[in-house]
Protein backbone atom coordinates (compact mmCIF):
# COMPACT_ATOMS: atom_id res chain seq x y z
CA UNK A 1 0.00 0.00 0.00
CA UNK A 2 1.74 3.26 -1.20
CA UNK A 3 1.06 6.52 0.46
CA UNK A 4 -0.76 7.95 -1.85
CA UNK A 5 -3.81 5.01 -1.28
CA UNK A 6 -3.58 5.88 2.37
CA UNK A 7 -3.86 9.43 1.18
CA UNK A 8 -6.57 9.29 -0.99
CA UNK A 9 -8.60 6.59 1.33
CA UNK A 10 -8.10 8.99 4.24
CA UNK A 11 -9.39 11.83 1.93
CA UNK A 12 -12.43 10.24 0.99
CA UNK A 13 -12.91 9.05 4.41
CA UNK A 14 -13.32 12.73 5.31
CA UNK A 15 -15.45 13.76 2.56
CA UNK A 16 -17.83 11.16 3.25
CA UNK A 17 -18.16 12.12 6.34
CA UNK A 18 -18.64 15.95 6.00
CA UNK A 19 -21.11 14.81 3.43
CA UNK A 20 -22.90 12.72 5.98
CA UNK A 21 -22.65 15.80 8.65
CA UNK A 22 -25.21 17.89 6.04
CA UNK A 23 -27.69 15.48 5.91
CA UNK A 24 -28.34 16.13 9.62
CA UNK A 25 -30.74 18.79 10.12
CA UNK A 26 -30.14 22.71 9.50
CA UNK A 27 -32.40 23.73 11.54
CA UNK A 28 -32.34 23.51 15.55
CA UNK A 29 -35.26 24.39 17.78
CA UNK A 30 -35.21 23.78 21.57
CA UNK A 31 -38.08 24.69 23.99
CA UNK A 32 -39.14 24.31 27.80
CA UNK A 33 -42.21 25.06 29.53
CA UNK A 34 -43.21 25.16 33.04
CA UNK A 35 -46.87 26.75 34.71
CA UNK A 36 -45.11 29.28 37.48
CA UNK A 37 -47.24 31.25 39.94
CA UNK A 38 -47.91 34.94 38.88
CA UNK A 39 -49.45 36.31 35.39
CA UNK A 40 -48.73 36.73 32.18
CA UNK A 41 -48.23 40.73 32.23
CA UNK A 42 -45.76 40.38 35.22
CA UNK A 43 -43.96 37.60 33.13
CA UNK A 44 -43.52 39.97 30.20
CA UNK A 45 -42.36 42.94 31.58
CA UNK A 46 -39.57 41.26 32.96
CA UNK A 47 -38.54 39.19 29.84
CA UNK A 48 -39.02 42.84 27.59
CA UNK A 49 -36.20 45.08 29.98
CA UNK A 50 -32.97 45.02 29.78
CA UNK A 51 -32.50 44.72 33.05
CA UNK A 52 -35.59 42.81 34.31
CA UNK A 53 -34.37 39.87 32.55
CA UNK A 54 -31.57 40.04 34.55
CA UNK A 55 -33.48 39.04 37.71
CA UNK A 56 -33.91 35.50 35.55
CA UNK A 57 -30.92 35.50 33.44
CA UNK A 58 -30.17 31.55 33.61
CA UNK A 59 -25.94 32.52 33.12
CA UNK A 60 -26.06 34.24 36.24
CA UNK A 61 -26.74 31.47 38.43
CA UNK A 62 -23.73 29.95 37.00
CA UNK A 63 -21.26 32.50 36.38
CA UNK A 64 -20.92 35.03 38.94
CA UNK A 65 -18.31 36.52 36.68
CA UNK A 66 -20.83 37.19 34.01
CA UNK A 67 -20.34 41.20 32.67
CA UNK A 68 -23.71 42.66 31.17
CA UNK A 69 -23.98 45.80 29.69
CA UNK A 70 -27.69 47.50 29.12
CA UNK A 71 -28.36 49.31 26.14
CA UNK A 72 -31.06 50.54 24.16
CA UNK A 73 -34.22 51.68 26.27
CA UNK A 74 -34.99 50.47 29.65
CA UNK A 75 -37.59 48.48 28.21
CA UNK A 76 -39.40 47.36 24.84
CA UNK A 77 -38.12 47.07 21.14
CA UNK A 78 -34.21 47.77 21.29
CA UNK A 79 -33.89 46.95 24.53
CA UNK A 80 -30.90 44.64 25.40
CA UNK A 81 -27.92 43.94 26.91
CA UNK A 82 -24.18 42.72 25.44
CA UNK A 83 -22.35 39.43 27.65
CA UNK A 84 -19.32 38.31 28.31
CA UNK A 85 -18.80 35.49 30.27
CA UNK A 86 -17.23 31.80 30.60
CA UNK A 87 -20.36 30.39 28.21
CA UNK A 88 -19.34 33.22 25.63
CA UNK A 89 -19.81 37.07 23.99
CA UNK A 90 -22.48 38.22 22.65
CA UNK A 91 -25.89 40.46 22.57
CA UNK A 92 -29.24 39.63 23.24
CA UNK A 93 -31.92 42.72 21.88
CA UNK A 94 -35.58 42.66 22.43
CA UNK A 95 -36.74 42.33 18.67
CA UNK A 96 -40.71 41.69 19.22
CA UNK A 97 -42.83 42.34 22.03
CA UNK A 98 -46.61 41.07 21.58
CA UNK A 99 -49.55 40.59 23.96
CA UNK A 100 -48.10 36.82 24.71
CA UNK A 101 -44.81 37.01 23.87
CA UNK A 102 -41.24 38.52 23.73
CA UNK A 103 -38.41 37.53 21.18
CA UNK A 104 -34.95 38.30 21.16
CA UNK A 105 -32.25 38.51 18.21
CA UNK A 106 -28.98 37.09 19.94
CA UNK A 107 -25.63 37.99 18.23
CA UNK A 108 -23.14 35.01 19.46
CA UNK A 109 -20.63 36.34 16.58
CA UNK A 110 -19.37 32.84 14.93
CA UNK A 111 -21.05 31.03 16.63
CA UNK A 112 -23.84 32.08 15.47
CA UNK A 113 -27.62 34.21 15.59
CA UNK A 114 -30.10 32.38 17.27
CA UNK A 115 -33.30 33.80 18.34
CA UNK A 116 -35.02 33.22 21.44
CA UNK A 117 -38.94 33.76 22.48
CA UNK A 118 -40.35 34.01 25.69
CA UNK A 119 -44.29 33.33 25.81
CA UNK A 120 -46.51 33.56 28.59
CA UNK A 121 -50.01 32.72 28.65
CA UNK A 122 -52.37 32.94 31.91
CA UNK A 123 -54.09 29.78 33.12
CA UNK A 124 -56.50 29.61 36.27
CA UNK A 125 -53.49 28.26 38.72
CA UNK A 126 -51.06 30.71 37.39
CA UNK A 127 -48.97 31.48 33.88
CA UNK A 128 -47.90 28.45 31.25
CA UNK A 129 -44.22 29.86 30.07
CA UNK A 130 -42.75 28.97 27.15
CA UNK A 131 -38.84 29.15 26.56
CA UNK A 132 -37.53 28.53 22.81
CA UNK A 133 -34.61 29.08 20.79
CA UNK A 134 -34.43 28.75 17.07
CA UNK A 135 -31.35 28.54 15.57
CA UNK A 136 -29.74 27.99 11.84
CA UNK A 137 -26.48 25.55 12.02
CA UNK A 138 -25.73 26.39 8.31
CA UNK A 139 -23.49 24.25 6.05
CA UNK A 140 -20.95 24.11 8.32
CA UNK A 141 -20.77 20.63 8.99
CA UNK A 142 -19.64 20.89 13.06
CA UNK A 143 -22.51 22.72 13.63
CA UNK A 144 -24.63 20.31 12.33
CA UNK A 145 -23.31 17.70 14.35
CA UNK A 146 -23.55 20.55 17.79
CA UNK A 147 -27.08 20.77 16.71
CA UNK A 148 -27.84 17.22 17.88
CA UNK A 149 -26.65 17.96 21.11
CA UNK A 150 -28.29 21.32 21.47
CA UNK A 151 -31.61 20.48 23.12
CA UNK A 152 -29.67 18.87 25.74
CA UNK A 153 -27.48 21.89 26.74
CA UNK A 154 -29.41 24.84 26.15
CA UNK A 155 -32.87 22.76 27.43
CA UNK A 156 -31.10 22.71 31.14
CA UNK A 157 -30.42 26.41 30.58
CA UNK A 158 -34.12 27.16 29.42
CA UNK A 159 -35.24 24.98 32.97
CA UNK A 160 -32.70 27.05 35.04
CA UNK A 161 -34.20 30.40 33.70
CA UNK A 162 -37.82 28.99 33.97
CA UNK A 163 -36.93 28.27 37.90
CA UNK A 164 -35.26 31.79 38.05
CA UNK A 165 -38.20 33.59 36.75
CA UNK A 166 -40.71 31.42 39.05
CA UNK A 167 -38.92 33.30 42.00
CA UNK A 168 -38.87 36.27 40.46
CA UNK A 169 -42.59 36.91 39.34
């Protein structure tokens, strides 16, 4: 066997396999819900201020260290915050605000733009909250394969924030 088999084996080996990486799925969509004591308004004026959402910002329970910045109005359309912390850089702007719901564009640089939407909807025993992310993993092939393991990581994330918020409603 000459080195140029080995070669050319190894080089279809990888193509094959970055081929195989696409055919997993582009798009990534992760969501938690919980039914928290409290209402629906109460749970949306947090989640639409810059610095309301920092009373159930799931990174701070886990990195003290965690810099955030406000910008943009106190509250509403624009309002957001940049990050900097051990789980990454990044912004996170209010980009929606309806009667049920607030979404945010998230700027992670390379890593990538998801978007995130916080519903809340009232119920007789309290408010039904809805955590999602949506996110785009490209062709990149690597962030295909992170999408499959993306419920898993940012799901405990969503549950942390979701147990953050029930204390702070």
């Amino acid at each position: 066997m000459t080195i140029w088999t080995i070669l050319g084996g190894g080089t279809c080996a990888v193509v094959l396999l970055a081929a195989g990486a696409l055919l997993l799925p582009r798009h990534v969509h992760v969501e938690r819900q919980a039914t928290l004591a409290g209402n629906a308004d109460a749970v949306l004026a947090l989640a639409a201020s810059n610095t309301g959402y920092q009373r159930f910002n799931p990174y701070l329970s886990t990195d003290p260290d965690l810099k955030i910045d406000p910008f943009g109005p106190e509250t509403g359309i624009g309002s957001g915050f940049a990050f900097d912390g051990k789980d990454g850089t990044g912004t996170q702007v209010v980009s929606a605000v309806s009667q049920d719901a607030v979404r945010y564009d998230i700027d992670l640089g390379a890593m990538g733009q998801p978007t995130q939407m916080i519903a809340a909807r009232s119920v007789p025993d309290g408010v039904v909250v809805t955590w999602s992310m949506d996110a785009d993993m490209g062709f990149n092939p690597v962030g295909r394969v992170m999408g499959l393991f993306m419920d898993a990581m940012i799901g405990k994330t969503f549950e942390r924030g979701l147990g953050n918020l029930a204390t702070a409603i």
